[in-house]
Protein backbone atom coordinates (compact mmCIF):
# COMPACT_ATOMS: atom_id res chain seq x y z
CA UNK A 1 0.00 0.00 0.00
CA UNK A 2 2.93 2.70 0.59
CA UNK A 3 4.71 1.30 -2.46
CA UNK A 4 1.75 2.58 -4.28
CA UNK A 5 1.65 6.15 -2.75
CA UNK A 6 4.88 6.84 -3.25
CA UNK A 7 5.15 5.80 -7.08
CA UNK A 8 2.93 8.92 -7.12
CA UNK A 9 5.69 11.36 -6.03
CA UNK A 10 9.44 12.32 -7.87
CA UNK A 11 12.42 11.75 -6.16
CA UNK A 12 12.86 15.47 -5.36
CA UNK A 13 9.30 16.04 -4.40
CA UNK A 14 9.31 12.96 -1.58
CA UNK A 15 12.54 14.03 0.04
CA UNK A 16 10.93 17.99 0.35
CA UNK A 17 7.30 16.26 1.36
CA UNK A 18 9.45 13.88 4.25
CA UNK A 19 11.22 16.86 5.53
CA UNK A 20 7.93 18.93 5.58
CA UNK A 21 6.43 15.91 7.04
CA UNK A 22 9.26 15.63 9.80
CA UNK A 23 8.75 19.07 10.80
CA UNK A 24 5.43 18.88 11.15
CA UNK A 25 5.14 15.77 12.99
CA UNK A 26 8.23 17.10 15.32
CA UNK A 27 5.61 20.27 15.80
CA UNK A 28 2.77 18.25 16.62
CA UNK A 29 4.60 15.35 19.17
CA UNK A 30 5.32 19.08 21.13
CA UNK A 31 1.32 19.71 20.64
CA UNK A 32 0.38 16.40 22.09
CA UNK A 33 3.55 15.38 24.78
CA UNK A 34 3.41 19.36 25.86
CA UNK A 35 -0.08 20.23 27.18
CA UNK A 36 0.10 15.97 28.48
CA UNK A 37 3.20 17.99 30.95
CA UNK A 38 1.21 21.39 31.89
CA UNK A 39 -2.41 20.62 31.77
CA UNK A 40 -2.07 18.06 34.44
CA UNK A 41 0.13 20.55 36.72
CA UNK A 42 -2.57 23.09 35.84
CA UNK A 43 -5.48 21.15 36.47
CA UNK A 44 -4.35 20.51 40.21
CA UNK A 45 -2.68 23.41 40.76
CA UNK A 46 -5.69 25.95 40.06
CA UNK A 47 -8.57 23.66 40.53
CA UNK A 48 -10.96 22.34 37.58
CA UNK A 49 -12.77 25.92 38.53
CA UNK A 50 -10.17 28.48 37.42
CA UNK A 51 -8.65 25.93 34.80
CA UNK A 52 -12.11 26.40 33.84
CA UNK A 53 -12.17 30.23 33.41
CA UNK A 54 -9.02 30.02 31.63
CA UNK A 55 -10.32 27.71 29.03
CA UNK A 56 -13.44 29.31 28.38
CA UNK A 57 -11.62 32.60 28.02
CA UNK A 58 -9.31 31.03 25.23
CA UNK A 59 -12.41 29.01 23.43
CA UNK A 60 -14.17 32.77 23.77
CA UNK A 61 -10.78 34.45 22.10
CA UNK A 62 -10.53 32.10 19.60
CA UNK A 63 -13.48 33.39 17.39
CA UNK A 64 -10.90 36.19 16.95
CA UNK A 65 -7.90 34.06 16.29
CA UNK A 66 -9.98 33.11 13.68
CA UNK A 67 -11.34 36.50 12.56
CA UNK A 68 -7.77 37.65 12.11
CA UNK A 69 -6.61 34.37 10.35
CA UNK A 70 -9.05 34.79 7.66
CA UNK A 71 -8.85 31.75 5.99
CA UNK A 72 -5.21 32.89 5.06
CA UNK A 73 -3.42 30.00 6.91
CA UNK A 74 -4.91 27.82 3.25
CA UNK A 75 -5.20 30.89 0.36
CA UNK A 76 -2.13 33.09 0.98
CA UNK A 77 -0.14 29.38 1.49
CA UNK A 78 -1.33 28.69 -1.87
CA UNK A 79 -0.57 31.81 -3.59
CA UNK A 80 3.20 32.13 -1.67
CA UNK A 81 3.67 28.08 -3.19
CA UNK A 82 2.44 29.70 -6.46
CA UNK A 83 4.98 32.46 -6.66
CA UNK A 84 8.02 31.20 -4.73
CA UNK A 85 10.38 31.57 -7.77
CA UNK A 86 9.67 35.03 -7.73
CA UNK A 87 10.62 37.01 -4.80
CA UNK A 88 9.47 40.61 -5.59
CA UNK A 89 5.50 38.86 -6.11
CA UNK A 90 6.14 36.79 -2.92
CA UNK A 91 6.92 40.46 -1.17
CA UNK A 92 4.17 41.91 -2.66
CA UNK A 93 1.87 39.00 -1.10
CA UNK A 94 3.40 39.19 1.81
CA UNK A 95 2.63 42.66 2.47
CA UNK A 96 -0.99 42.63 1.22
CA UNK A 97 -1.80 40.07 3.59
CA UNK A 98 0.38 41.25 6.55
CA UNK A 99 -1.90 44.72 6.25
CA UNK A 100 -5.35 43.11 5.94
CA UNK A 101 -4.16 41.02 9.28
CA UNK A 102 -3.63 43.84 11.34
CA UNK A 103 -6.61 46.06 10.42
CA UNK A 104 -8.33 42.82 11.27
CA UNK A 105 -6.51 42.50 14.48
CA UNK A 106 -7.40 46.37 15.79
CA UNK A 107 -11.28 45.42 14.68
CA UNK A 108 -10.95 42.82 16.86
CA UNK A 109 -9.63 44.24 19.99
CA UNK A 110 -12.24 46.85 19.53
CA UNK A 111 -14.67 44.18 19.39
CA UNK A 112 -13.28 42.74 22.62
CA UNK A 113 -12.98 45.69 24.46
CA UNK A 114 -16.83 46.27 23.66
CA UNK A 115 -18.03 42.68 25.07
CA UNK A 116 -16.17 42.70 28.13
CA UNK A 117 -17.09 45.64 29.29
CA UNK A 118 -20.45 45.33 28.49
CA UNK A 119 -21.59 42.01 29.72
CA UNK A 120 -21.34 40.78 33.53
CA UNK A 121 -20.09 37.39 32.63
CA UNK A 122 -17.12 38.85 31.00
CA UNK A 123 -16.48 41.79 33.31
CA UNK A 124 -16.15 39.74 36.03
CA UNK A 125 -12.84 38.29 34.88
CA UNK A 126 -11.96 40.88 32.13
CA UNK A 127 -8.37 40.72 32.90
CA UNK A 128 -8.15 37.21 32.30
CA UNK A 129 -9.63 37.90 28.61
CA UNK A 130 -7.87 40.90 27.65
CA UNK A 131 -4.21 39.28 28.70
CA UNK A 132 -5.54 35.96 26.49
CA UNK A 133 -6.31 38.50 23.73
CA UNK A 134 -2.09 38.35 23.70
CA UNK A 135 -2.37 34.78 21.49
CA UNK A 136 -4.36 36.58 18.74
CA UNK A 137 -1.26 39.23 18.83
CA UNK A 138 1.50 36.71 18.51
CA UNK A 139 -0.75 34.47 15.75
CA UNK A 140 -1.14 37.17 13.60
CA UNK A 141 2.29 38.47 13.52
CA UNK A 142 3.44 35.29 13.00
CA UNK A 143 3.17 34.15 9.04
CA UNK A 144 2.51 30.18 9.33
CA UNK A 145 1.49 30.60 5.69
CA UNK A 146 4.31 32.07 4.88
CA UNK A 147 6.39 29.25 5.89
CA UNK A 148 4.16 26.60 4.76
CA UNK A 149 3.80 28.26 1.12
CA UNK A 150 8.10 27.98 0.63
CA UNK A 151 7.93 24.51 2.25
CA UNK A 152 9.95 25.58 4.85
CA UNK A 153 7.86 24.19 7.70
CA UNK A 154 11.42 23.80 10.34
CA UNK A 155 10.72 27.35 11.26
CA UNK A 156 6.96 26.54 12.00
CA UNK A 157 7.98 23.43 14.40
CA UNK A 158 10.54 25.75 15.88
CA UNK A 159 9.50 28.87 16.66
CA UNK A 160 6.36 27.04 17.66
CA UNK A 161 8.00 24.86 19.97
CA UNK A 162 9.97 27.64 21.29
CA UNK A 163 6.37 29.71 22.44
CA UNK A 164 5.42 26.46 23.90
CA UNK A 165 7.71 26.10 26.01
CA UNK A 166 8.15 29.84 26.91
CA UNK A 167 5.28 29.06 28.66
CA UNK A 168 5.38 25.54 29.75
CA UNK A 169 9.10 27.08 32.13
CA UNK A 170 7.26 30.03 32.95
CA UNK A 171 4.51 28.59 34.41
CA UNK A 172 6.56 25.71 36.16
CA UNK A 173 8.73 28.56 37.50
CA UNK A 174 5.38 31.28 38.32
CA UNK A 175 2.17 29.16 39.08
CA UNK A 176 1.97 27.51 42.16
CA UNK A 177 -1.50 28.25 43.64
CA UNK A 178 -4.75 28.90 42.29
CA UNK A 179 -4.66 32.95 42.96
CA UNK A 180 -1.75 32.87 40.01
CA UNK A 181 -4.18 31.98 37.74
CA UNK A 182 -3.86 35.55 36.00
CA UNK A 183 -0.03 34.13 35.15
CA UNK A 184 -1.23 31.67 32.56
CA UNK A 185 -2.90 33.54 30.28
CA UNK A 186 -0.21 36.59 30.44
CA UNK A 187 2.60 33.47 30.21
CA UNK A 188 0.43 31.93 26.97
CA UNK A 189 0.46 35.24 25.22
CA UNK A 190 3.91 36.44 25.58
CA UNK A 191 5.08 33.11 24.13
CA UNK A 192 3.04 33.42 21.11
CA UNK A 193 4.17 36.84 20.84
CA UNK A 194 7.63 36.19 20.73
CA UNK A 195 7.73 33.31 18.47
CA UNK A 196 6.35 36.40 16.25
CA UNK A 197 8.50 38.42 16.37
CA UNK A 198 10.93 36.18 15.83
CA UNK A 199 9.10 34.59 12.79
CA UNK A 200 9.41 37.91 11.24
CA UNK A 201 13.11 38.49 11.69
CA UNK A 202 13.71 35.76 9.97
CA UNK A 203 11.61 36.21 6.97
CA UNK A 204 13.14 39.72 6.77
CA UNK A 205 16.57 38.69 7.55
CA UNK A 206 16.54 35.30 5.42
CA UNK A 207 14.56 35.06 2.94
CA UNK A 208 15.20 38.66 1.41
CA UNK A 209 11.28 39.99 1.91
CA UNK A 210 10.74 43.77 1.84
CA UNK A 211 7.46 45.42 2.02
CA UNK A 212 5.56 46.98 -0.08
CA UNK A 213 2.65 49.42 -0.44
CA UNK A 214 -0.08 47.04 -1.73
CA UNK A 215 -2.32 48.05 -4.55
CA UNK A 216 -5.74 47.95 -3.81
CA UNK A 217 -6.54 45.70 -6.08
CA UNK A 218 -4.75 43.06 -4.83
CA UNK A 219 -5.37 43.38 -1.07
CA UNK A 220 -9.67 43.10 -2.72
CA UNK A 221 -8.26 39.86 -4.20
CA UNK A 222 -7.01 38.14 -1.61
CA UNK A 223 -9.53 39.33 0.78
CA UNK A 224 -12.30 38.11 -1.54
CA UNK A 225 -10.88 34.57 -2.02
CA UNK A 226 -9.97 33.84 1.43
CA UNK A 227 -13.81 34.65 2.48
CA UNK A 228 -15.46 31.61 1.75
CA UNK A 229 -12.36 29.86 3.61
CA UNK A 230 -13.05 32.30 7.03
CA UNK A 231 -16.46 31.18 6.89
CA UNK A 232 -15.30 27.78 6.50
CA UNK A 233 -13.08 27.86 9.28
CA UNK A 234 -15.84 30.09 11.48
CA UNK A 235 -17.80 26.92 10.79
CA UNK A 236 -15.14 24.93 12.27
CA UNK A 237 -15.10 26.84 15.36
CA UNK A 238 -18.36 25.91 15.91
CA UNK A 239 -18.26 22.64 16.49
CA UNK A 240 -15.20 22.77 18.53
CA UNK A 241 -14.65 26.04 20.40
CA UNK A 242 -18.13 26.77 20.68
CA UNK A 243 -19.00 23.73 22.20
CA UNK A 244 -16.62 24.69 25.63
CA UNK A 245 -17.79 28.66 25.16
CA UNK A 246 -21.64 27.50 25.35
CA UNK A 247 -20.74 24.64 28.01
CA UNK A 248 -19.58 27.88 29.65
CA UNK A 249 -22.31 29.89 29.22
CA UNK A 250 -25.01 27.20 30.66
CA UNK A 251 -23.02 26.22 33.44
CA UNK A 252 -20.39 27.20 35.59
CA UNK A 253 -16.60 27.47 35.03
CA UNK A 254 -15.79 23.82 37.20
CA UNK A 255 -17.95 21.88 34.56
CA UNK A 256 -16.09 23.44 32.05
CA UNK A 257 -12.70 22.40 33.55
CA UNK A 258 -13.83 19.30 33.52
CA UNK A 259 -14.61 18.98 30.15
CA UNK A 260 -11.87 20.58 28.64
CA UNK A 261 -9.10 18.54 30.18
CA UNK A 262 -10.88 15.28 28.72
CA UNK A 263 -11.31 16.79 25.24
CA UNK A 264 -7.67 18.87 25.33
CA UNK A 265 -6.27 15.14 25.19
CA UNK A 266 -8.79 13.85 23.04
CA UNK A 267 -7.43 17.13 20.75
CA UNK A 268 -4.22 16.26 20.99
CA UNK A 269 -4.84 12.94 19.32
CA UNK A 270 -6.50 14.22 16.75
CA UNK A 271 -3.90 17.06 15.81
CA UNK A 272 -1.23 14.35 15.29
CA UNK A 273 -2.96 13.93 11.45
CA UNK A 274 -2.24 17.44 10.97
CA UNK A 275 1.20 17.64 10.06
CA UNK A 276 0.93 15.10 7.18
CA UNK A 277 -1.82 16.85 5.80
CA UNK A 278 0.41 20.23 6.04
CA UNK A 279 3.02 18.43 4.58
CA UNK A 280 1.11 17.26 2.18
CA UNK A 281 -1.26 20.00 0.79
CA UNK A 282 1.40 22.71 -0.91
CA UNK A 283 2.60 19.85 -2.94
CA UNK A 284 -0.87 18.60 -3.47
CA UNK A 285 -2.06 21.72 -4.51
CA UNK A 286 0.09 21.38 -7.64
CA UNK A 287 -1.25 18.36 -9.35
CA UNK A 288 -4.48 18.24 -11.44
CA UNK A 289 -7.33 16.65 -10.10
CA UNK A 290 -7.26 13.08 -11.67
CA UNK A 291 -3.89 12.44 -9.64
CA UNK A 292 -5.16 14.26 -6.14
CA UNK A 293 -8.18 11.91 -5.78
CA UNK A 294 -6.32 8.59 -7.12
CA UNK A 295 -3.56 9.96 -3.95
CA UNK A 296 -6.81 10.52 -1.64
CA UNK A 297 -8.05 7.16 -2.20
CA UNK A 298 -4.88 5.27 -1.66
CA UNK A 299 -3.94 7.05 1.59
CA UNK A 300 -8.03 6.10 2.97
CA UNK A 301 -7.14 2.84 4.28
CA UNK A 302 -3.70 4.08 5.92
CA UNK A 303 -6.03 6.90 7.75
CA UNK A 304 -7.97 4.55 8.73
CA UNK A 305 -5.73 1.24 10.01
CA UNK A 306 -4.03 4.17 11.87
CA UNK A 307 -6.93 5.90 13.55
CA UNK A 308 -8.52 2.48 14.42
CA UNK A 309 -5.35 1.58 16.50
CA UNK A 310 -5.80 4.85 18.48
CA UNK A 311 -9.42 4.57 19.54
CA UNK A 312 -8.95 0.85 20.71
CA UNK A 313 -5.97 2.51 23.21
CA UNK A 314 -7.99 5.44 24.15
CA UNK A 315 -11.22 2.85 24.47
CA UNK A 316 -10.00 0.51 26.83
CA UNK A 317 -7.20 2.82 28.80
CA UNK A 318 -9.42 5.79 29.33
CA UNK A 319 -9.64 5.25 33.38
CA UNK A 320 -5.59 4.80 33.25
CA UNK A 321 -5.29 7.70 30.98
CA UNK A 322 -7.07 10.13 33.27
CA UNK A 323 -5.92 8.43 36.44
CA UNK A 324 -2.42 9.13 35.38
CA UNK A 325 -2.90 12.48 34.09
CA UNK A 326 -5.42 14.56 36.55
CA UNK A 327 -5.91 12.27 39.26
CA UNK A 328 -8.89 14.20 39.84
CA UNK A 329 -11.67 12.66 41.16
CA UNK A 330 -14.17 14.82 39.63
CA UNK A 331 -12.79 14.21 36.08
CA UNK A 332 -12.32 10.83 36.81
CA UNK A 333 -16.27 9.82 37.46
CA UNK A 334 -16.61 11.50 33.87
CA UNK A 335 -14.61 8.77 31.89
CA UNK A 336 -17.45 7.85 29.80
CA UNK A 337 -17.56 10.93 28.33
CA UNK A 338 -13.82 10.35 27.14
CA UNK A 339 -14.42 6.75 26.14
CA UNK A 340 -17.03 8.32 23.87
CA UNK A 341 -15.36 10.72 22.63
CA UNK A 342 -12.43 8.28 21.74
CA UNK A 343 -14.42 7.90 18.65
CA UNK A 344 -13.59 11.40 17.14
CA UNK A 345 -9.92 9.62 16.45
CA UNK A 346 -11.51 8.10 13.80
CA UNK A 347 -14.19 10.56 12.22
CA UNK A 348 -11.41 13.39 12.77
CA UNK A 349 -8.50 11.74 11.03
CA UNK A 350 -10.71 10.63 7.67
CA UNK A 351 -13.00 13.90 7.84
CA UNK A 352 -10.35 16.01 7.64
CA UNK A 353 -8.70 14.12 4.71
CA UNK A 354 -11.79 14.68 2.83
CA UNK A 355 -12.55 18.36 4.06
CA UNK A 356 -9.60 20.20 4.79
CA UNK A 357 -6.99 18.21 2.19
CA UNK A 358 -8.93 16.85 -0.49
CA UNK A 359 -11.09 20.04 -1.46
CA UNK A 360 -8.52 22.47 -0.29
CA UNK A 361 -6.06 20.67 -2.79
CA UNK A 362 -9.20 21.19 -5.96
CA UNK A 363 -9.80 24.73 -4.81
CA UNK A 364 -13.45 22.96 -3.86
CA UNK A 365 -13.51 26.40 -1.39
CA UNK A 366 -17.36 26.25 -1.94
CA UNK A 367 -18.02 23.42 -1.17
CA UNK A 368 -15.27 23.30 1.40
CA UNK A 369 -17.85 25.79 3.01
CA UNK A 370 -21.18 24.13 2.22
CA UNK A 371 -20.02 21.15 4.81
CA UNK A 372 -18.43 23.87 7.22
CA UNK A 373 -21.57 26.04 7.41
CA UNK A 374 -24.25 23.10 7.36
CA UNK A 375 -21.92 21.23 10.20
CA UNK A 376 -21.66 24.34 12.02
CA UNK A 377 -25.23 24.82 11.95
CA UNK A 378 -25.95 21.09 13.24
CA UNK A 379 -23.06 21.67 15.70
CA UNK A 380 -24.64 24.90 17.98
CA UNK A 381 -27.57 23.73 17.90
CA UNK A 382 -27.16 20.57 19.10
CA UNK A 383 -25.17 22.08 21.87
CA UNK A 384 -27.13 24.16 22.82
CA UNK A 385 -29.98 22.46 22.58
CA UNK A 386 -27.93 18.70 24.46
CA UNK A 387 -26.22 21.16 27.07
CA UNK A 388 -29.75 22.59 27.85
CA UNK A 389 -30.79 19.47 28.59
CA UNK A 390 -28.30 17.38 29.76
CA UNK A 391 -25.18 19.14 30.65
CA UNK A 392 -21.67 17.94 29.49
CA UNK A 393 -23.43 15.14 28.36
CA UNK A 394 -24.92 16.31 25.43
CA UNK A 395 -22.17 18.66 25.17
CA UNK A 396 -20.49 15.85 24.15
CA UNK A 397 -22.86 14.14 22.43
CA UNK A 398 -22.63 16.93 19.89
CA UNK A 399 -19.24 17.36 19.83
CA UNK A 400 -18.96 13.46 18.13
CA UNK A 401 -21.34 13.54 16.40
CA UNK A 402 -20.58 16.71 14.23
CA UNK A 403 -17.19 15.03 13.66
CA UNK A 404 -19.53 11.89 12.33
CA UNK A 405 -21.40 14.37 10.13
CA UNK A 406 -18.37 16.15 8.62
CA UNK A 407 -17.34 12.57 7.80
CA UNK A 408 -19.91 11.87 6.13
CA UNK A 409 -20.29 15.26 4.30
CA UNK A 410 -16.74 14.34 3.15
CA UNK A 411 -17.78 10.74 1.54
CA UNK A 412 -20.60 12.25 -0.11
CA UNK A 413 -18.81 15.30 -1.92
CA UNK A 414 -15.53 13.50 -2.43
CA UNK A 415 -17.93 11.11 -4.43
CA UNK A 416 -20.04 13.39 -6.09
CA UNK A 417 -16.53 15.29 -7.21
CA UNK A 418 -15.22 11.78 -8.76
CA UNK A 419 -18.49 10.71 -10.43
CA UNK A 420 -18.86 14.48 -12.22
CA UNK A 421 -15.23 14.53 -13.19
């Protein structure tokens, strides 16, 4: 079966794809061994309660993580691969997108600003979301599509690593009872914001990039083409942030501790597929669409076999998992909930082959954001309607099952692509 995947690629092309691959994989053993380190030493050392605030403060901030991304993290990757012969274009890019960032980055601390002040359940804790706010600074400074769009993704692992564990020392060193809990997110942010900074040293000092004044025609361009990607990823949101923001909002901040540290390692699983896909999707991008889907369907069963071995672990060691990790009791009595949502290994790892490689690769953006929207949709109200009801139950009753519908959105449009040529 890998014989056959790799006939697909040239010599040149697989070492560049490894090394990519490598990188990313390097990058996203940090994701998943990192937060296994911190969460549990933040988890006892604040109490599910505050852990709570804090991660209901970043699910809140991530809508404008997302805002400011833009769907640029996929279109400006593509157009950077695109040009990367010619450096003056790839400056020009650069620029346009670095400007329409940062006008989208003042909108939304504006935004912010507005909400916290305004409503009690934010003003409450206000400093805790304006010092989180910090991670929306250092992810828009710092150009992951830059880097992924040269196939240089060493810089991504490592300057990524490097804000990870920034804050992993820091908070070893700063945190040791539950009234630091204003530390973490001021520790989170400044190590996003200097792997910025630091991102853009090098693409100044290395790669030869000036800046330019861009013409308004292009920054209409690329603003117009990454929309249906925003609202794509918006969707995506949805059914993952949303579902700890609106746990949040019906309950209280201890629930919400609770179930983020059972879906942060859940999450953690699931990002390990990430990195291939990365790897993968520049080069993709490149090839027509008879050789993208004959790659798609040959890497299905791999996806699969691989995903399948993961749920049985997480099935059957979920009590040792969480014993091991929180030692919480509280967490603990909720190990159904992560046995169930052991399943989103395997509706994660295909879904996203479908939805964020496959169509991203064909420029399917539409209906890339047909699945996104409609999922979305079936995602809040779900939760909303499951929380309601019954609590972090049916919070996580709609968290799997959106990841089953995006599957199955996948399937259907990956056929429907194939059949219609």
């Amino acid at each position: 079966m890998f014989q056959k995947v790799q006939v697909l690629l040239q010599e040149e092309e697989k070492k560049r794809i490894l090394s990519n691959f490598l990188s990313l994989l390097v990058l996203q053993s940090a994701n998943f061994l990192l937060p296994l380190i911190i969460l549990p030493y933040l988890v006892r050392t604040l109490e599910p309660e505050k852990f709570g605030l804090i991660m209901f403060a970043q699910a809140f901030i991530t809508y404008f993580t997302i805002f400011t991304d833009y769907g640029f993290n996929l279109s400006a990757t593509r157009e950077i691969s695109i040009a990367r012969e010619n450096k003056e274009k790839i400056s020009k890019i650069f620029s346009a997108v670095m400007l329409i960032k940062i006008i989208l980055l003042i909108i939304s601390f504006l935004l912010l600003s507005a909400i916290v002040f305004s409503f009690t359940r934010f003003k409450e804790d206000r400093l805790v979301f304006i010092f989180t706010f910090g991670i929306v600074l250092g992810q828009t400074i710092f150009p992951v599509w830059f880097f992924q769009g040269i196939e240089r993704m060493k810089y991504i692992t490592i300057l990524n690593i490097i804000a990870k564990l920034i804050f992993m020392i820091a908070i070893f060193l700063v945190v040791h009872q539950t009234s630091d809990y204003l530390y973490v997110p001021i520790l989170n942010s400044m190590g996003y914001i200097i792997a910025g900074l630091i991102s853009l040293y090098i693409i100044f000092s290395h790669f030869d990039i000036q800046l330019h004044k861009p013409k308004k025609s292009m920054l209409i361009r690329l603003f117009k083409e990454s929309t249906q990607l925003f609202f794509s990823n918006l969707s995506v949101t949805l059914f993952t942030i949303s579902n700890t923001f609106i746990l949040g909002l019906l309950t209280n901040n201890t629930i919400v501790g609770v179930y983020a540290s059972i879906e942060r390692v859940i999450i953690a699983i699931k990002n390990l597929y990430i990195p291939l896909y990365q790897a993968l999707f520049p080069w993709l991008s490149k090839k027509n669409k008879k050789e993208i889907e004959i790659f798609i369907r040959r890497l299905i069963p791999i996806i699969f076999i691989i995903s399948l071995l993961f749920f049985i672990i997480l099935l059957f060691f979920a009590e040792d998992i969480l014993n091991i990790l929180y030692s919480n009791p509280i967490i603990i009595q909720h190990v159904l909930i992560f046995k169930f949502f052991s399943l989103i290994s395997i509706f994660a790892a295909l879904n996203m082959l479908f939805n964020l490689l496959y169509l991203s690769s064909i420029r399917a953006y539409k209906e890339r954001m047909n699945i996104m929207l409609k999922s979305g949709l079936y995602s809040i109200t779900t939760t909303i309607v499951m929380t309601f009801f019954f609590g972090i139950y049916g919070t996580a009753f709609s968290a799997v099952s959106t990841e089953l519908v995006l599957l199955l959105f996948g399937i259907y449009y990956f056929t429907k692509i194939r059949r219609n040529g």
